[in-house]
C-alpha atoms as a PDB file:
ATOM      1  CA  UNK A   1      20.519  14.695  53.497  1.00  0.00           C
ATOM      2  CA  UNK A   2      21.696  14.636  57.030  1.00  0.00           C
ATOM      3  CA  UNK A   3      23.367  12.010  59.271  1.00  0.00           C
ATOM      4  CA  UNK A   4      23.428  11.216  62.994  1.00  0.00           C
ATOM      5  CA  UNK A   5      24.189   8.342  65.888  1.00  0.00           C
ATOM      6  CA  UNK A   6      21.382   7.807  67.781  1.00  0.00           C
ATOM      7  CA  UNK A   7      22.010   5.655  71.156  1.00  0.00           C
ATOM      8  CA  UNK A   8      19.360   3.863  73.567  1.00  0.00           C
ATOM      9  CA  UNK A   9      20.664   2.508  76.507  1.00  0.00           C
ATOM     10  CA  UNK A  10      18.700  -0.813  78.207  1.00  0.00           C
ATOM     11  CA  UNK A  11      15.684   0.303  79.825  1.00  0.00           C
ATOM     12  CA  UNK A  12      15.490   3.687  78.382  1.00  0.00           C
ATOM     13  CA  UNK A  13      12.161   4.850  76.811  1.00  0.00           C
ATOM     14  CA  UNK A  14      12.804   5.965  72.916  1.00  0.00           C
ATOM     15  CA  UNK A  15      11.227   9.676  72.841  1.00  0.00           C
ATOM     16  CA  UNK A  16      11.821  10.415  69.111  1.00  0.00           C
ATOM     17  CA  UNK A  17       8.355  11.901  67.512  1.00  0.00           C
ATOM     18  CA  UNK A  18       6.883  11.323  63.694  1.00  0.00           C
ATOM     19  CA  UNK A  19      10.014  13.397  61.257  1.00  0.00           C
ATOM     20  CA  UNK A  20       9.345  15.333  58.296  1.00  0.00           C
ATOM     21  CA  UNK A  21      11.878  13.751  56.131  1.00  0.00           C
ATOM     22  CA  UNK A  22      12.542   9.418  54.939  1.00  0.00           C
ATOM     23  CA  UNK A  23      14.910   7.959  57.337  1.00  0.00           C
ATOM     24  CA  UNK A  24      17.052   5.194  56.821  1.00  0.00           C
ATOM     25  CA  UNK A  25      18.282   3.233  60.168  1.00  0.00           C
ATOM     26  CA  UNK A  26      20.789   1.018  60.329  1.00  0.00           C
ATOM     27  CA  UNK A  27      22.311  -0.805  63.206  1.00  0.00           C
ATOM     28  CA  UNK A  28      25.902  -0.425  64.797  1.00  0.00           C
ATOM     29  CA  UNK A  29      25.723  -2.358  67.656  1.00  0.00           C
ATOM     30  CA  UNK A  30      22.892  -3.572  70.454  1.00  0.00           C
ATOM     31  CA  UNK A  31      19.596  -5.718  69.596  1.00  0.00           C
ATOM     32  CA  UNK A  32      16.390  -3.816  70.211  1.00  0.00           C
ATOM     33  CA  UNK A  33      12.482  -3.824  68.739  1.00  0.00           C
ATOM     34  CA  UNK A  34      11.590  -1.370  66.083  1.00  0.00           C
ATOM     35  CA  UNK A  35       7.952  -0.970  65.557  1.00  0.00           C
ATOM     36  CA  UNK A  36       7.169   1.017  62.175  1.00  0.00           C
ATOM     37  CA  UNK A  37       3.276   1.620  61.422  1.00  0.00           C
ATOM     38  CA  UNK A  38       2.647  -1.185  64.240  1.00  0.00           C
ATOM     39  CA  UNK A  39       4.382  -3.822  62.362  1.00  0.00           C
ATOM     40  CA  UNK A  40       7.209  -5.074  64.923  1.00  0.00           C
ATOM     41  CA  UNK A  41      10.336  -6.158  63.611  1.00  0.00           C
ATOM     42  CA  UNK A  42      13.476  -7.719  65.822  1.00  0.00           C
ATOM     43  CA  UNK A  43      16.583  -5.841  65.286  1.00  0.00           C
ATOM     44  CA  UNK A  44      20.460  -6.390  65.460  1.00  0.00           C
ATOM     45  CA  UNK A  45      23.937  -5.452  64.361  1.00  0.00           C
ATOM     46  CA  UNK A  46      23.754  -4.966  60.182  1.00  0.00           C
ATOM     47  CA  UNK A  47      20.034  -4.316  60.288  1.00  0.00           C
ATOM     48  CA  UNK A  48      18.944  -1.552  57.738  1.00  0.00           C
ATOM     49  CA  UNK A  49      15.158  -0.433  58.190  1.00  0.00           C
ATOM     50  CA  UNK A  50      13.617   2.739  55.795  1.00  0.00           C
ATOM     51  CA  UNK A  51      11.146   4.249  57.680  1.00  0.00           C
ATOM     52  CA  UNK A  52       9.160   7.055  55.040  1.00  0.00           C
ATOM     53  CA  UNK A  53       8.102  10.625  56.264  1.00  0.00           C
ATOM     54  CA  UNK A  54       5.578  10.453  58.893  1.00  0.00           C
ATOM     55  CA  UNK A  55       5.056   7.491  59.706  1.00  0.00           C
ATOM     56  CA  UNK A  56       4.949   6.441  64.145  1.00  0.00           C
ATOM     57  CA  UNK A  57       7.968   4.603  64.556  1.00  0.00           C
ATOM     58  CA  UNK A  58       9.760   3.843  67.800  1.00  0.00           C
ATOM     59  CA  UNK A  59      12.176   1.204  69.513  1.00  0.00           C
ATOM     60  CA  UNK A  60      11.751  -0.409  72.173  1.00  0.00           C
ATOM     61  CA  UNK A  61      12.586  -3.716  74.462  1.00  0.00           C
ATOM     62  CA  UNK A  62      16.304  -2.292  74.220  1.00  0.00           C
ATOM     63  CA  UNK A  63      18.067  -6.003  75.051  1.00  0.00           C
ATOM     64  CA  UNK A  64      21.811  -4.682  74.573  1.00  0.00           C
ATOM     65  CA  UNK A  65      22.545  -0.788  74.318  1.00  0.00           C
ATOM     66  CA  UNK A  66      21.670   0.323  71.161  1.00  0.00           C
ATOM     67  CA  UNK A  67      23.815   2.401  68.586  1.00  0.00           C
ATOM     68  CA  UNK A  68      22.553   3.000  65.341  1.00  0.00           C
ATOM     69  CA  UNK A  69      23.082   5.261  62.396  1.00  0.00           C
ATOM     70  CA  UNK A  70      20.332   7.363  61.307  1.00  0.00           C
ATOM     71  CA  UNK A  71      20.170   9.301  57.703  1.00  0.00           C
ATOM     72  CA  UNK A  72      17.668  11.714  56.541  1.00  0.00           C
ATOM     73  CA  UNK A  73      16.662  13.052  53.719  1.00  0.00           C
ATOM     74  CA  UNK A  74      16.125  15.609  52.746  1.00  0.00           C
ATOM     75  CA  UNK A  75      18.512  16.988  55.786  1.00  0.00           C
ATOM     76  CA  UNK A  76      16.591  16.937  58.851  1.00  0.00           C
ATOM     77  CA  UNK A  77      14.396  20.062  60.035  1.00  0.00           C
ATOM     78  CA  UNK A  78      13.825  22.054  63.406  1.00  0.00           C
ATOM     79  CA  UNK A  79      11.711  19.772  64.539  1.00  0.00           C
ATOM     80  CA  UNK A  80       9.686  16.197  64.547  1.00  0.00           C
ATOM     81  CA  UNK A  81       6.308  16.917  62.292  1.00  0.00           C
ATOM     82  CA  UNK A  82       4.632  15.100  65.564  1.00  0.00           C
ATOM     83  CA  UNK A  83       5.391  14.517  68.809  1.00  0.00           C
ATOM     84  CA  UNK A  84       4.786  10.628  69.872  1.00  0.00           C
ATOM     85  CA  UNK A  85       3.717  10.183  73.721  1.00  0.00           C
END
């Protein structure tokens, strides 16, 4: 397993691609728009979402910055299994 911060500032563009590994978000601070295998959900401070291996995710309509703790597991590899446009 491996841990990060990942931060998305209004009106930035999230670049992330498809990972290898499950992820597990979970929501510091900001309010933002995750979409996981198109389904949209609204998130905010205390928000937890799993996202499984390989599957498109991204945020988006960033309303206030965004910081949010990301885990993987296993520990995260070299490199996103896909890169998302």
């Amino acid at each position: 397993m491996s841990a990060g911060l990942y931060h998305l500032a209004v009106g930035r563009i999230d670049r992330q691609g498809i990972h290898r590994e499950d992820e597990l978000y979970v929501v510091l601070r900001g309010q933002a728009t995750l979409t996981v295998a198109g389904e949209q959900r609204r998130i905010g401070p205390g928000s937890a979402v799993y996202v499984a291996a390989g599957v498109e995710h991204r945020f988006h309509s960033v309303t206030d910055d965004l910081e949010v703790l990301v885990v993987f597991a296993p520990a995260e590899s070299t490199g996103p299994l896909l890169t998302a446009d």
